[in-house]
N, C-alpha and C. Protein backbone atom coordinates (compact mmCIF):
# COMPACT_ATOMS: atom_id res chain seq x y z
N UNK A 1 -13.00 -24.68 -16.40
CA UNK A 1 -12.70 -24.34 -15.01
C UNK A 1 -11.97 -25.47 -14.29
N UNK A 2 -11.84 -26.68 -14.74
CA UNK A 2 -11.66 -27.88 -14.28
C UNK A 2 -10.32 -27.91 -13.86
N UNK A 3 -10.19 -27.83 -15.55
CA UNK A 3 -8.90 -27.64 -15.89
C UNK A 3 -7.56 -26.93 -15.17
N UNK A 4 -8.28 -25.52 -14.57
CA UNK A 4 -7.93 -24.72 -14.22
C UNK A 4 -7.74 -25.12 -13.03
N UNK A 5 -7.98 -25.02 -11.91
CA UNK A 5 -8.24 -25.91 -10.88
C UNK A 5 -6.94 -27.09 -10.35
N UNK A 6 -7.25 -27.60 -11.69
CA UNK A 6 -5.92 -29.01 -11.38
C UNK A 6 -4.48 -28.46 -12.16
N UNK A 7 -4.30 -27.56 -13.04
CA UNK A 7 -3.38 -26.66 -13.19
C UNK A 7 -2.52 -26.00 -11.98
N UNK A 8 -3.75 -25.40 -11.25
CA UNK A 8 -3.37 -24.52 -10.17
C UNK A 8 -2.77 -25.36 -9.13
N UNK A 9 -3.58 -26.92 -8.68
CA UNK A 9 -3.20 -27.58 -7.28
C UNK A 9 -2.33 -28.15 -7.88
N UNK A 10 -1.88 -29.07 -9.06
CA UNK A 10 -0.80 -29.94 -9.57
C UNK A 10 0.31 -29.00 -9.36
N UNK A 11 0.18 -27.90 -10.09
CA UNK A 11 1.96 -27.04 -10.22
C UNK A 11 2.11 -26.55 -8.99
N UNK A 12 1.23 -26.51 -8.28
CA UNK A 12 1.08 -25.49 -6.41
C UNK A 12 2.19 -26.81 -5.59
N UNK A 13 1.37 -28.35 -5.96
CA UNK A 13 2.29 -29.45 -5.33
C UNK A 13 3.05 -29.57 -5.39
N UNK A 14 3.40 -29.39 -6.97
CA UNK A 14 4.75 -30.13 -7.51
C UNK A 14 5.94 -28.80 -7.06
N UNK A 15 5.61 -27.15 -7.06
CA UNK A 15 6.47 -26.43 -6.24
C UNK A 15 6.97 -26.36 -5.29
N UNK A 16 5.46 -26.61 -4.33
CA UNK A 16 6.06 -26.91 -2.91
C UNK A 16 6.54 -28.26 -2.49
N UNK A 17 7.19 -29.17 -3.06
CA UNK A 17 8.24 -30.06 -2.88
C UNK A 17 9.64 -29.99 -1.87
N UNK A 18 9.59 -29.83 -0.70
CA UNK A 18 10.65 -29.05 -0.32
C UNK A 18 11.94 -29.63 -1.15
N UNK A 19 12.51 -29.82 -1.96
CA UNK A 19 14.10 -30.72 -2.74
C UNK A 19 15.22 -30.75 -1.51
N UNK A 20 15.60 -29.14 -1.41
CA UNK A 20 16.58 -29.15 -0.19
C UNK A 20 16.06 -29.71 1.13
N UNK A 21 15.25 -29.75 1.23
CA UNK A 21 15.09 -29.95 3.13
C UNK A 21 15.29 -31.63 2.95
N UNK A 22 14.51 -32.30 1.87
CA UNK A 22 14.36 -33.47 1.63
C UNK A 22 16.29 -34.47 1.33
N UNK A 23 16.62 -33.45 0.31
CA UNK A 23 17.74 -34.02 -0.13
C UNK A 23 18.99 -34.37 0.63
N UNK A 24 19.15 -33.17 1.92
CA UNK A 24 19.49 -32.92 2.81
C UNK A 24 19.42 -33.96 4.01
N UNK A 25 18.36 -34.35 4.03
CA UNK A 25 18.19 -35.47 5.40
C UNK A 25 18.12 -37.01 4.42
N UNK A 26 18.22 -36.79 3.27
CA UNK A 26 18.26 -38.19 2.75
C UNK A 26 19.85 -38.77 2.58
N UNK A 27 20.80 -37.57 2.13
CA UNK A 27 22.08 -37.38 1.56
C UNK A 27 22.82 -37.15 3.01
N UNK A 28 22.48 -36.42 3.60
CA UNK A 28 23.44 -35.53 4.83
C UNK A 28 23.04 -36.35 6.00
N UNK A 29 21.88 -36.36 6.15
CA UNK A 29 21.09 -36.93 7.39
C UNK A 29 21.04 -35.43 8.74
N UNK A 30 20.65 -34.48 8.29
CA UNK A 30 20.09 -33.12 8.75
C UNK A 30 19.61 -32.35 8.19
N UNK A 31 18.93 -31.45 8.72
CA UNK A 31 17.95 -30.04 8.54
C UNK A 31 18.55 -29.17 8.46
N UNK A 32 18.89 -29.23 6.90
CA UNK A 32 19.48 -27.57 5.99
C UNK A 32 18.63 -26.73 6.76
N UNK A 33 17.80 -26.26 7.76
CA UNK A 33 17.01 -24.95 8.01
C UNK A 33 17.96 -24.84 9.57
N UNK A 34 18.64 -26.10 9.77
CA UNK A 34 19.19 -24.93 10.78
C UNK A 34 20.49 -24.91 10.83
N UNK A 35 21.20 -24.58 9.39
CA UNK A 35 22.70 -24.25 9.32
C UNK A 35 22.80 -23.22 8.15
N UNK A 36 24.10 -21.91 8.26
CA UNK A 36 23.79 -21.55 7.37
C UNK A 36 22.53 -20.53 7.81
N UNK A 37 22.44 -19.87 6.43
CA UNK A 37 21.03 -19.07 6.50
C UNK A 37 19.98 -19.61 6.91
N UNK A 38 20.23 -20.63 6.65
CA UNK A 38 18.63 -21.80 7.22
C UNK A 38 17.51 -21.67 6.21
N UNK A 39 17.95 -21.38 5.09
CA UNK A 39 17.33 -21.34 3.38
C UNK A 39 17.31 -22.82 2.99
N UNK A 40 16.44 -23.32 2.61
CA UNK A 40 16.60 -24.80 1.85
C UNK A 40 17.21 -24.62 0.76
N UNK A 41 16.97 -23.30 -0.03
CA UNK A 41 18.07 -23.31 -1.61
C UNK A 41 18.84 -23.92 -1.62
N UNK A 42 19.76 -23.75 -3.08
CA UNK A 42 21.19 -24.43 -3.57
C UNK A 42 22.00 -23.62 -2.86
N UNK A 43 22.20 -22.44 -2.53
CA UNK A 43 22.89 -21.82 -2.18
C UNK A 43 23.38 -21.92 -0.89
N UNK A 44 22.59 -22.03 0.02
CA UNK A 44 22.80 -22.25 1.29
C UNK A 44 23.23 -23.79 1.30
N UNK A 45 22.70 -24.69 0.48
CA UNK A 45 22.83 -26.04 0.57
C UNK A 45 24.47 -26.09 0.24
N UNK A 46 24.52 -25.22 -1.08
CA UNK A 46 26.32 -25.32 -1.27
C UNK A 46 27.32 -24.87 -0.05
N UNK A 47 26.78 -23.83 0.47
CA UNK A 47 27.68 -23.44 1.55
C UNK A 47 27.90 -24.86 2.76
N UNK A 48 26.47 -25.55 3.20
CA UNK A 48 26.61 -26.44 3.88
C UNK A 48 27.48 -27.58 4.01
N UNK A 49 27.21 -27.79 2.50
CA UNK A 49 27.43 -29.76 2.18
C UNK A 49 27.57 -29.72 0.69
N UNK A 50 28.32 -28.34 0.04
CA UNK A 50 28.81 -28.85 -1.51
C UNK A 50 28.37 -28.18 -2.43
N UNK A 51 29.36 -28.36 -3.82
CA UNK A 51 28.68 -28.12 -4.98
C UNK A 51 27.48 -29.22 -5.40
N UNK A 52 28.27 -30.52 -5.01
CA UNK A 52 27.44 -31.74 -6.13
C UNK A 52 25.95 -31.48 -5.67
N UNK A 53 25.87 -31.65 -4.11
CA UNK A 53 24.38 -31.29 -3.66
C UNK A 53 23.38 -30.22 -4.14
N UNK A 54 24.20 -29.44 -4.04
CA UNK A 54 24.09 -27.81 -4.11
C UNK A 54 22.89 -28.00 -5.81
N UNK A 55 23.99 -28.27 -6.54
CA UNK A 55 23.42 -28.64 -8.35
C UNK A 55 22.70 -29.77 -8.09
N UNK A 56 22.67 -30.66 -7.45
CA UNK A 56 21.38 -31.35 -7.42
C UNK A 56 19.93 -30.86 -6.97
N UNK A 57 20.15 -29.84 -5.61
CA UNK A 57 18.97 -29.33 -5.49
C UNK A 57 18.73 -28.19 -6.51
N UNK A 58 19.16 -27.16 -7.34
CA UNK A 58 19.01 -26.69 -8.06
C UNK A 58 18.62 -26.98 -9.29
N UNK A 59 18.76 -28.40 -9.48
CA UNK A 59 18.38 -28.58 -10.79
C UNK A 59 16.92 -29.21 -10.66
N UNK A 60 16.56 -30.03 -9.15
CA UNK A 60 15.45 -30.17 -8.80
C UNK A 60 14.59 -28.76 -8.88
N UNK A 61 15.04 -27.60 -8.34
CA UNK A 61 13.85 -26.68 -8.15
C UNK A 61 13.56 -26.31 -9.29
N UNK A 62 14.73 -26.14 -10.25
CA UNK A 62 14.33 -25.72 -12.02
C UNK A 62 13.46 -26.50 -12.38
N UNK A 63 13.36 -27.76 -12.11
CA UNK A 63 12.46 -28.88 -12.46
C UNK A 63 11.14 -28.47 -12.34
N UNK A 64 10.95 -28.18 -11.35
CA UNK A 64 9.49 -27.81 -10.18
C UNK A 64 8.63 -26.55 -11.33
N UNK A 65 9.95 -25.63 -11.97
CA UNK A 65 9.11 -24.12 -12.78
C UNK A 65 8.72 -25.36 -13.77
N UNK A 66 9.43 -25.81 -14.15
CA UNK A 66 9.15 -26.15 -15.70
C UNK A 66 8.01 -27.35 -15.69
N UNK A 67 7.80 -27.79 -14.62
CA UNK A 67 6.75 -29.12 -14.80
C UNK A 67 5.49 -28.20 -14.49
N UNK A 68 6.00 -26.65 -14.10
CA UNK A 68 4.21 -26.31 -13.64
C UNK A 68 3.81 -25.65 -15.20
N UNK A 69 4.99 -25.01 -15.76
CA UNK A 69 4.73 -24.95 -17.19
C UNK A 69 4.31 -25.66 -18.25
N UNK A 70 4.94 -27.16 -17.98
CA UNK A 70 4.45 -27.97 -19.14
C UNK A 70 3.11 -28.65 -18.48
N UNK A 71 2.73 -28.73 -17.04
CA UNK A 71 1.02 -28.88 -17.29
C UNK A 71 0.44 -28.15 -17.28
N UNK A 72 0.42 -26.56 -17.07
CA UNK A 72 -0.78 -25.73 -17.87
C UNK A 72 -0.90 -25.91 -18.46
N UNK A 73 0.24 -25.90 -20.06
CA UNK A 73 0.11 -26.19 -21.22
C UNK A 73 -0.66 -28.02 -21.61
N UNK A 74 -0.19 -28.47 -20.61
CA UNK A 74 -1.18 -29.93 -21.26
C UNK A 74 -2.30 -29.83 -21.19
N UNK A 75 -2.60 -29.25 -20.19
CA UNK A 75 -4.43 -29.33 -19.00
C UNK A 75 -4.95 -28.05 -20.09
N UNK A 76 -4.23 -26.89 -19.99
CA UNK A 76 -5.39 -25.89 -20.88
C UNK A 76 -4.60 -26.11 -22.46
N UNK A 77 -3.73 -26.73 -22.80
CA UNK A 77 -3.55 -26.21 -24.55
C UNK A 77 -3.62 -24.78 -24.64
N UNK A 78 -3.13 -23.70 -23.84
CA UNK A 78 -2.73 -22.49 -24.58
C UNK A 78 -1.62 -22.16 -23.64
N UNK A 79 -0.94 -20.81 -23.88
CA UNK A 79 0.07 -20.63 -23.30
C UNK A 79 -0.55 -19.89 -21.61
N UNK A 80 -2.05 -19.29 -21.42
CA UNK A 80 -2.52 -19.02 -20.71
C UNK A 80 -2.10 -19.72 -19.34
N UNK A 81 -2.44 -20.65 -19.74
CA UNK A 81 -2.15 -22.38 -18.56
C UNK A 81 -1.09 -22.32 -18.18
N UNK A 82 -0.04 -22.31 -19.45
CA UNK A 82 1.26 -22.17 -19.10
C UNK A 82 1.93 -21.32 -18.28
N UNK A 83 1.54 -20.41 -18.38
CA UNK A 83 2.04 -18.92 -17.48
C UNK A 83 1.43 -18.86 -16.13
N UNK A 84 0.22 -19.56 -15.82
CA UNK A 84 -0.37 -19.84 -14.73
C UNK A 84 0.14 -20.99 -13.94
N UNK A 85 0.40 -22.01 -14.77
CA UNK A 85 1.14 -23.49 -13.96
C UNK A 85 2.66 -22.70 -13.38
N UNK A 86 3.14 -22.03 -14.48
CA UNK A 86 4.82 -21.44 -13.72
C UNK A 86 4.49 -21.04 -12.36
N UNK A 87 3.41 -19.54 -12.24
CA UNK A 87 2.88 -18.99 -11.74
C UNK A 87 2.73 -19.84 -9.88
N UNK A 88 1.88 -20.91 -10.14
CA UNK A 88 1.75 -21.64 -8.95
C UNK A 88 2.71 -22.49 -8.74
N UNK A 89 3.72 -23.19 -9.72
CA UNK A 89 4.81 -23.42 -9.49
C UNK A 89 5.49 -22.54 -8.26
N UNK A 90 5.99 -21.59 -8.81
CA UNK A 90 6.92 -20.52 -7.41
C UNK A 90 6.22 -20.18 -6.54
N UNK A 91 4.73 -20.14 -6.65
CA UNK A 91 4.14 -19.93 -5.43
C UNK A 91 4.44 -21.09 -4.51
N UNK A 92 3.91 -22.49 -4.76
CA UNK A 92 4.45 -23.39 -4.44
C UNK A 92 5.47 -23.52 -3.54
N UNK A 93 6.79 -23.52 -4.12
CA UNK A 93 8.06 -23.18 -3.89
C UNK A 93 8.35 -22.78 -2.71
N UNK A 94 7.46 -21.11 -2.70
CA UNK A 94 8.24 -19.89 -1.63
C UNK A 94 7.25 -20.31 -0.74
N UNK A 95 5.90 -20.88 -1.02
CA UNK A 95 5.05 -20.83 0.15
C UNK A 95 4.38 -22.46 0.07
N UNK A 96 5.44 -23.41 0.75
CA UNK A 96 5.30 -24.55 1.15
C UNK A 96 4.73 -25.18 1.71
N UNK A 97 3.87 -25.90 1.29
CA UNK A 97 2.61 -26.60 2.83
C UNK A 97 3.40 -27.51 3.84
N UNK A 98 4.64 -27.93 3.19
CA UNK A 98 5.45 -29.12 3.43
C UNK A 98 6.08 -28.54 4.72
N UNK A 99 6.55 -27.10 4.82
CA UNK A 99 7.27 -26.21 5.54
C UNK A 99 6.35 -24.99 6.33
N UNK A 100 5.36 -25.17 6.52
CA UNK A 100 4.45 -24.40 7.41
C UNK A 100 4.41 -23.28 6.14
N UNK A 101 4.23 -23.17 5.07
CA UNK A 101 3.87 -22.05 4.09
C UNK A 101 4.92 -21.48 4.12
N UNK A 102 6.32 -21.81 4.48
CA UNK A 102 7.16 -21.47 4.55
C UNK A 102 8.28 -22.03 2.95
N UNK A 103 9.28 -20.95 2.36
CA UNK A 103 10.13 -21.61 1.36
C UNK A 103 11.49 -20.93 1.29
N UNK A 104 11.69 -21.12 -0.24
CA UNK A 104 12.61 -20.72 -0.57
C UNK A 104 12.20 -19.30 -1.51
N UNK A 105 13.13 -18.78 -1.95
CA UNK A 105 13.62 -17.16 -2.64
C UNK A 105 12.94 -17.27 -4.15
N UNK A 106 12.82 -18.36 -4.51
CA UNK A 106 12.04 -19.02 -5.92
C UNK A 106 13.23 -18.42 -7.04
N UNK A 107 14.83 -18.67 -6.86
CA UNK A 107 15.30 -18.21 -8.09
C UNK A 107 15.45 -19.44 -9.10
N UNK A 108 15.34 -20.60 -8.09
CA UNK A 108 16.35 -21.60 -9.16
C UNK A 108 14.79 -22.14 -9.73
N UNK A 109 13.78 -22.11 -9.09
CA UNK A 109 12.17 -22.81 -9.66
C UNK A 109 11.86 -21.54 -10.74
N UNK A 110 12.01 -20.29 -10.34
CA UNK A 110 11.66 -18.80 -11.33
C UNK A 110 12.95 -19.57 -13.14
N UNK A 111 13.77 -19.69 -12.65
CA UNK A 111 14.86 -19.54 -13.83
C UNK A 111 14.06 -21.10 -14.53
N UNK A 112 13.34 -21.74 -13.65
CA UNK A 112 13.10 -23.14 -14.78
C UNK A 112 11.74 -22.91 -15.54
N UNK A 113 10.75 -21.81 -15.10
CA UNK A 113 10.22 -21.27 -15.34
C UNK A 113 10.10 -20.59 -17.23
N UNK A 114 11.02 -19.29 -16.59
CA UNK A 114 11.38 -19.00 -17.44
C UNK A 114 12.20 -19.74 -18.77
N UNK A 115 12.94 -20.73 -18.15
CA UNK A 115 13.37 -21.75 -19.22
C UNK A 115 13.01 -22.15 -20.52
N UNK A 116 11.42 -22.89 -20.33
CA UNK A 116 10.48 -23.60 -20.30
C UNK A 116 9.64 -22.49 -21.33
N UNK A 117 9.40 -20.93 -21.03
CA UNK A 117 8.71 -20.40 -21.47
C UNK A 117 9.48 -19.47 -22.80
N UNK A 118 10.46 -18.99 -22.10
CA UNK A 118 11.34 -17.92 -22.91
C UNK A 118 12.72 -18.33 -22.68
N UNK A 119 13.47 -18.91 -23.68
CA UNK A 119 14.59 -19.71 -22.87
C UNK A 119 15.67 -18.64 -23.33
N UNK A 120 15.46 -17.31 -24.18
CA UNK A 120 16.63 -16.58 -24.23
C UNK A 120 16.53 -15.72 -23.26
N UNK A 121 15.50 -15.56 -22.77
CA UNK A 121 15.23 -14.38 -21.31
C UNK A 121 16.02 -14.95 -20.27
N UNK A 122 15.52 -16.76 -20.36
CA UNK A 122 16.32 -16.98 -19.11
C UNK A 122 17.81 -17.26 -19.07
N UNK A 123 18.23 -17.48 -20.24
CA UNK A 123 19.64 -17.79 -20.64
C UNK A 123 20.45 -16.27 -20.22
N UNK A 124 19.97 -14.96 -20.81
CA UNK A 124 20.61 -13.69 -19.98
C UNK A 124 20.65 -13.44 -19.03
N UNK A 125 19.43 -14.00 -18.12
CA UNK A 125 19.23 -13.25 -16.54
C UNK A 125 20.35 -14.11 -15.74
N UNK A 126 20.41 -15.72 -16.38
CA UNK A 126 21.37 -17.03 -15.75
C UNK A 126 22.52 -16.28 -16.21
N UNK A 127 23.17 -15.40 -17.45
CA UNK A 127 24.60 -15.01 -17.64
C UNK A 127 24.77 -13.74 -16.81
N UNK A 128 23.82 -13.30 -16.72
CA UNK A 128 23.76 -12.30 -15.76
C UNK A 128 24.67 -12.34 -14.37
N UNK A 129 23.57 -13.57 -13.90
CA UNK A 129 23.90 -14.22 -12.54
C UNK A 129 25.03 -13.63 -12.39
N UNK A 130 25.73 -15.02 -13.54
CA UNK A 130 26.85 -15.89 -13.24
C UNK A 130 28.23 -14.67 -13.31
N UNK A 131 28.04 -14.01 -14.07
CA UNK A 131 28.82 -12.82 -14.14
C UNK A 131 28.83 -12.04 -12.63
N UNK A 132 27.89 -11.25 -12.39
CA UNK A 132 27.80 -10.48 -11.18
C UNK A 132 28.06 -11.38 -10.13
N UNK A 133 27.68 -12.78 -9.58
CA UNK A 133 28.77 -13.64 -8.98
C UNK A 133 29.98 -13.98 -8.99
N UNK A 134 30.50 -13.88 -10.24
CA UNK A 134 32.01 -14.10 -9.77
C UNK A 134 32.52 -12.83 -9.99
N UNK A 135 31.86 -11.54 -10.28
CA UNK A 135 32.74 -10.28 -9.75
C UNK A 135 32.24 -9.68 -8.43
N UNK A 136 31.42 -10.22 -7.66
CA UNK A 136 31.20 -9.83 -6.54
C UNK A 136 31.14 -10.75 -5.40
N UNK A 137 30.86 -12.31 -6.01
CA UNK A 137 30.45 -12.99 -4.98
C UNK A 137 29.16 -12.92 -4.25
N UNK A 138 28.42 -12.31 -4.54
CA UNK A 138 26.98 -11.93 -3.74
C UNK A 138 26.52 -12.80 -4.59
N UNK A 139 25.32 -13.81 -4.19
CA UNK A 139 24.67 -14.72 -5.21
C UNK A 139 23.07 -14.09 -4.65
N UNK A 140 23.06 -13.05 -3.63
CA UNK A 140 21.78 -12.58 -3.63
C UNK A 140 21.81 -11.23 -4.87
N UNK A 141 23.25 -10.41 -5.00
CA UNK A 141 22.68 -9.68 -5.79
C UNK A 141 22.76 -9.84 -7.10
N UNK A 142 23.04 -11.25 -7.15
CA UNK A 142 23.20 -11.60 -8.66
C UNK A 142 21.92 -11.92 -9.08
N UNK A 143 21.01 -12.33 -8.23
CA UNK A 143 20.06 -13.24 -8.18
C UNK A 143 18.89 -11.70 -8.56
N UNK A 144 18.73 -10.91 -7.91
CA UNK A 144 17.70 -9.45 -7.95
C UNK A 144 18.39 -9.02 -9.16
N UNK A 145 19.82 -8.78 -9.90
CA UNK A 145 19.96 -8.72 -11.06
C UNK A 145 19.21 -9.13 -12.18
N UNK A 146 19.49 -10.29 -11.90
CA UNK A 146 19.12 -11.41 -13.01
C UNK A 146 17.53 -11.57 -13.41
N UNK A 147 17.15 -11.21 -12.09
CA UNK A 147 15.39 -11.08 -11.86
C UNK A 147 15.03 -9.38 -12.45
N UNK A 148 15.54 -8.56 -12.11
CA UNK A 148 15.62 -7.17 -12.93
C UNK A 148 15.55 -7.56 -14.55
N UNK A 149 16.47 -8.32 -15.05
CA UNK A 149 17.27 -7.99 -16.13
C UNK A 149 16.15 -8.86 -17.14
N UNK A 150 14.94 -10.01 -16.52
CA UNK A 150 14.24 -10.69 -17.16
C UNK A 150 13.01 -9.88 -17.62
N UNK A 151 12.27 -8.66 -17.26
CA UNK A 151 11.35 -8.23 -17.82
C UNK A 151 11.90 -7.74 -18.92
N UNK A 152 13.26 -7.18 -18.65
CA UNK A 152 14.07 -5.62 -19.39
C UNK A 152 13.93 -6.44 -20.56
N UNK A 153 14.31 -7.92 -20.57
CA UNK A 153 14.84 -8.90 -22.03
C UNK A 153 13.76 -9.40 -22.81
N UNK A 154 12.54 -9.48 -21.50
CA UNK A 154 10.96 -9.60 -22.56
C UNK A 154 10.55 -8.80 -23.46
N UNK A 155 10.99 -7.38 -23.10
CA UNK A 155 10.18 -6.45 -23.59
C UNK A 155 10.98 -6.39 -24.63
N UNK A 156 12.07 -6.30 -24.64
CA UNK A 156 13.45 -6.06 -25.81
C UNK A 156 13.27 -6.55 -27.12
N UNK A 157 12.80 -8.33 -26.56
CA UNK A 157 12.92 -9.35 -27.31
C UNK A 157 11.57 -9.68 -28.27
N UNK A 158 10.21 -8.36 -27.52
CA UNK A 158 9.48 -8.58 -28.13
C UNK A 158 8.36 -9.70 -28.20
N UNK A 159 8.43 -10.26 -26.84
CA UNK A 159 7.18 -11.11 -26.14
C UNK A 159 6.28 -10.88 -26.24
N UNK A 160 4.47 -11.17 -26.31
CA UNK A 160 3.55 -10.51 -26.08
C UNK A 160 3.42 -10.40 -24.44
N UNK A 161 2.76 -8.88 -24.38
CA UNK A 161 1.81 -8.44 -23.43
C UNK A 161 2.16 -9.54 -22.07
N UNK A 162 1.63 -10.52 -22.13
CA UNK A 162 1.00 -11.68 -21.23
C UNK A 162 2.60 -11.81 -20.49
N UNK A 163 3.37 -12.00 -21.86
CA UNK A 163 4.59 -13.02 -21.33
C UNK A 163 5.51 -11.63 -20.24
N UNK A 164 5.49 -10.49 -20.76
CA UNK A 164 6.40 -8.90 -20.44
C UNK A 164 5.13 -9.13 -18.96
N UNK A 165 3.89 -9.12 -18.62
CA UNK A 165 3.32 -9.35 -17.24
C UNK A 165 4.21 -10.10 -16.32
N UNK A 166 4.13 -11.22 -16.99
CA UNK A 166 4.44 -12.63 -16.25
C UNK A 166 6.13 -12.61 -15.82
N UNK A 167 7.15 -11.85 -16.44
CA UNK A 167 8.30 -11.67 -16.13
C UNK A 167 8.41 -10.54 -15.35
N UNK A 168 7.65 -9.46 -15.12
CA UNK A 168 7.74 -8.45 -14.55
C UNK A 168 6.79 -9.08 -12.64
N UNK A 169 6.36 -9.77 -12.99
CA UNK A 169 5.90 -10.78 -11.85
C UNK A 169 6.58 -11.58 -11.03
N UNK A 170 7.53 -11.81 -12.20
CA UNK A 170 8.55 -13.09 -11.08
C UNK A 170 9.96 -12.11 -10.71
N UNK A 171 9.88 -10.65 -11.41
CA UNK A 171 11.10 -10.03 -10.74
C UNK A 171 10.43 -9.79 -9.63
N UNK A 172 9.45 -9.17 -9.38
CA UNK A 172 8.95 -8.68 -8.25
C UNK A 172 9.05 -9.74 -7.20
N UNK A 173 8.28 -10.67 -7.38
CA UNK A 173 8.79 -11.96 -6.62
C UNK A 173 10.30 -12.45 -5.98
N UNK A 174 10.99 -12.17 -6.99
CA UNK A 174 12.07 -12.53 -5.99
C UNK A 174 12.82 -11.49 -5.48
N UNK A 175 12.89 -10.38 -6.06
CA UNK A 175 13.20 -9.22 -5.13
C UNK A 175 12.57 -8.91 -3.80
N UNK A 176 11.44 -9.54 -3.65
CA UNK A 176 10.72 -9.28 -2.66
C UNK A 176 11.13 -10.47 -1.93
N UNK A 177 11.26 -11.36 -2.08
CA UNK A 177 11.74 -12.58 -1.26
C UNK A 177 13.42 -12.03 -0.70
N UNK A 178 13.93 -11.09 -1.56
CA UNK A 178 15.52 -11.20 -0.89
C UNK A 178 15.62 -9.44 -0.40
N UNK A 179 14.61 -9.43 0.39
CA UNK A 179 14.28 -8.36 0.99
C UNK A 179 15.43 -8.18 1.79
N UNK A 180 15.56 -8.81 2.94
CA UNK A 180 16.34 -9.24 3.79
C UNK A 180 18.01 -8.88 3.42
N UNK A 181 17.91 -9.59 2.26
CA UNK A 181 19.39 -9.39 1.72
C UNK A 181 19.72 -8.42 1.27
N UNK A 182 18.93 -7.47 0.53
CA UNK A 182 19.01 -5.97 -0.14
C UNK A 182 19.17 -5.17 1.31
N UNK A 183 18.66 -5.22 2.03
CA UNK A 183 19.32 -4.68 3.46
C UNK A 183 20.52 -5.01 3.86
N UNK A 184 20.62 -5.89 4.43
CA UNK A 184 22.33 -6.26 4.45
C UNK A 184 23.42 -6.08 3.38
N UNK A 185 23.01 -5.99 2.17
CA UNK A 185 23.80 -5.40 0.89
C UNK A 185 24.17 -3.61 1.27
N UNK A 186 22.76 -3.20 1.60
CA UNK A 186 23.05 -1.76 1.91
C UNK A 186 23.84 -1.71 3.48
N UNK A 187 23.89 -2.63 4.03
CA UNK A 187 24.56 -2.57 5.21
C UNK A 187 25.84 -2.86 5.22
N UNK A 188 26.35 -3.62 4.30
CA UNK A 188 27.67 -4.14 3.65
C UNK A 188 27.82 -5.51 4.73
N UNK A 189 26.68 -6.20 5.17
CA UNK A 189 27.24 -7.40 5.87
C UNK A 189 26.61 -8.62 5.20
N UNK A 190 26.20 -8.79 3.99
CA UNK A 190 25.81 -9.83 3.29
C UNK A 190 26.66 -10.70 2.94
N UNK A 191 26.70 -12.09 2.97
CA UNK A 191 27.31 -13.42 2.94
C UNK A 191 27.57 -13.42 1.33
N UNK A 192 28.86 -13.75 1.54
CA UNK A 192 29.47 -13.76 0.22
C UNK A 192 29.65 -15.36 -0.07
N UNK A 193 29.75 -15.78 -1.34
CA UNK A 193 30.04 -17.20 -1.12
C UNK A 193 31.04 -17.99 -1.10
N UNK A 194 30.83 -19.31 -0.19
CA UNK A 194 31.48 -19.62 0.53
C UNK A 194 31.03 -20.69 1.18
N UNK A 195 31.64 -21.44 1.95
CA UNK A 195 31.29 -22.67 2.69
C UNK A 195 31.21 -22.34 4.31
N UNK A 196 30.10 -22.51 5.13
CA UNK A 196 29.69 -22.14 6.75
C UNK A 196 29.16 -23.24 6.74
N UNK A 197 29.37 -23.79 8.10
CA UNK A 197 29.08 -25.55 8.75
C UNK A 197 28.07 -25.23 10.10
N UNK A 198 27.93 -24.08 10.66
CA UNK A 198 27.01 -23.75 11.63
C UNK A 198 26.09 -23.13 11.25
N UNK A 199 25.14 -23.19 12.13
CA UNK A 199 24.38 -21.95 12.22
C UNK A 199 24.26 -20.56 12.41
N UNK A 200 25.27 -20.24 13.21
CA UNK A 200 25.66 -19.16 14.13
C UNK A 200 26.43 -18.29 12.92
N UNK A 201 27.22 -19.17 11.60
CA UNK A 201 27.76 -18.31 10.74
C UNK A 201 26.94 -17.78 9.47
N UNK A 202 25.61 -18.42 9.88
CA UNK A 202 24.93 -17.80 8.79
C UNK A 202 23.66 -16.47 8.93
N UNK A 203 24.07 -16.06 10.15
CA UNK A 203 23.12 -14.94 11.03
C UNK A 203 23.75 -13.48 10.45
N UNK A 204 24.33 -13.22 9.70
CA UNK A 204 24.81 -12.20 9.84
C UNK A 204 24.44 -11.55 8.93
């Protein structure tokens, strides 16, 4: 139970890390939350202040899935732990103590996740992305793609049980986080990508 316990609060910490809000006032010297969508992601961060940033905070939040993965697996020795550390990893993430329980969409912490656990699941849902982004430009609906397309590749690929749960968990998760955006997709006014320096251009 111990174990369990420090599984849960270690990967819960190490998720909710805010990277963008942090990287942002260390690098930029302002609050990614109020430009832009006002998302700490890479995404919004790229629109703000860059690619280089942008892939720096992204490669931080991938960081965040995969360190909650590799201490379940240290703390419990089975893959149980493991799927549970991811687990509070993105919880972490989307629901920040750092940010009033407030986060991010959990794609780039979900994809390190998955990395870490199933790295050909996540290698399709990431070609996925990257495809449906540069023929549409939407990096939200690349992103609910890519999150779709990760149970479809568990089950395909022949995962056990646990692992086809645990991916069908984190689609739900982030589809549900880009709630917002699946509306404005059906509305046809969703932010395509691109670079916005205000606030006011990321309301729409």
């Amino acid at each position: 139970m111990l174990e369990w316990i420090l599984v849960g609060a270690g990967a819960y910490v190490c998720g909710a890390t805010p990277s963008g809000l942090w990287i942002c006032r260390w690098l930029g010297n302002l609050d990614i939350r109020e430009y832009g969508s006002r998302n700490t992601g890479a995404t919004n961060v790229y629109r703000v202040m860059g690619w280089k940033i942008a892939l720096l905070v992204f490669l931080l939040d991938s960081f965040k899935g995969a360190f909650g993965v590799w201490l379940g697996l240290w703390l419990s020795g089975n893959s149980n732990g493991a799927l549970f550390g991811g687990l509070m990893a993105l919880v972490g993430h989307t629901w920040s103590f750092w940010m009033g329980f407030k986060g991010g969409r959990g794609v780039a912490t979900g994809i390190g996740v998955l990395a870490s656990l199933m790295p050909q699941v996540a290698g399709v849902s990431f070609l996925l992305w990257l495809v449906i982004v540069f023929l549409t430009r939407y990096v939200s609906l690349g992103s609910i793609l890519g999150a779709v397309a990760a149970p479809i590749c568990t089950w395909w690929l022949g995962y056990p049980p646990a692992y086809l749960a645990f991916a069908i968990v984190i689609a739900v998760f982030v589809i549900f986080r880009h709630r917002e955006n699946i509306s404005r997709l059906i509305k046809g006014n969703e932010n395509k990508v691109g670079r916005i320096s205000s606030p006011e251009e990321g309301e729409k």
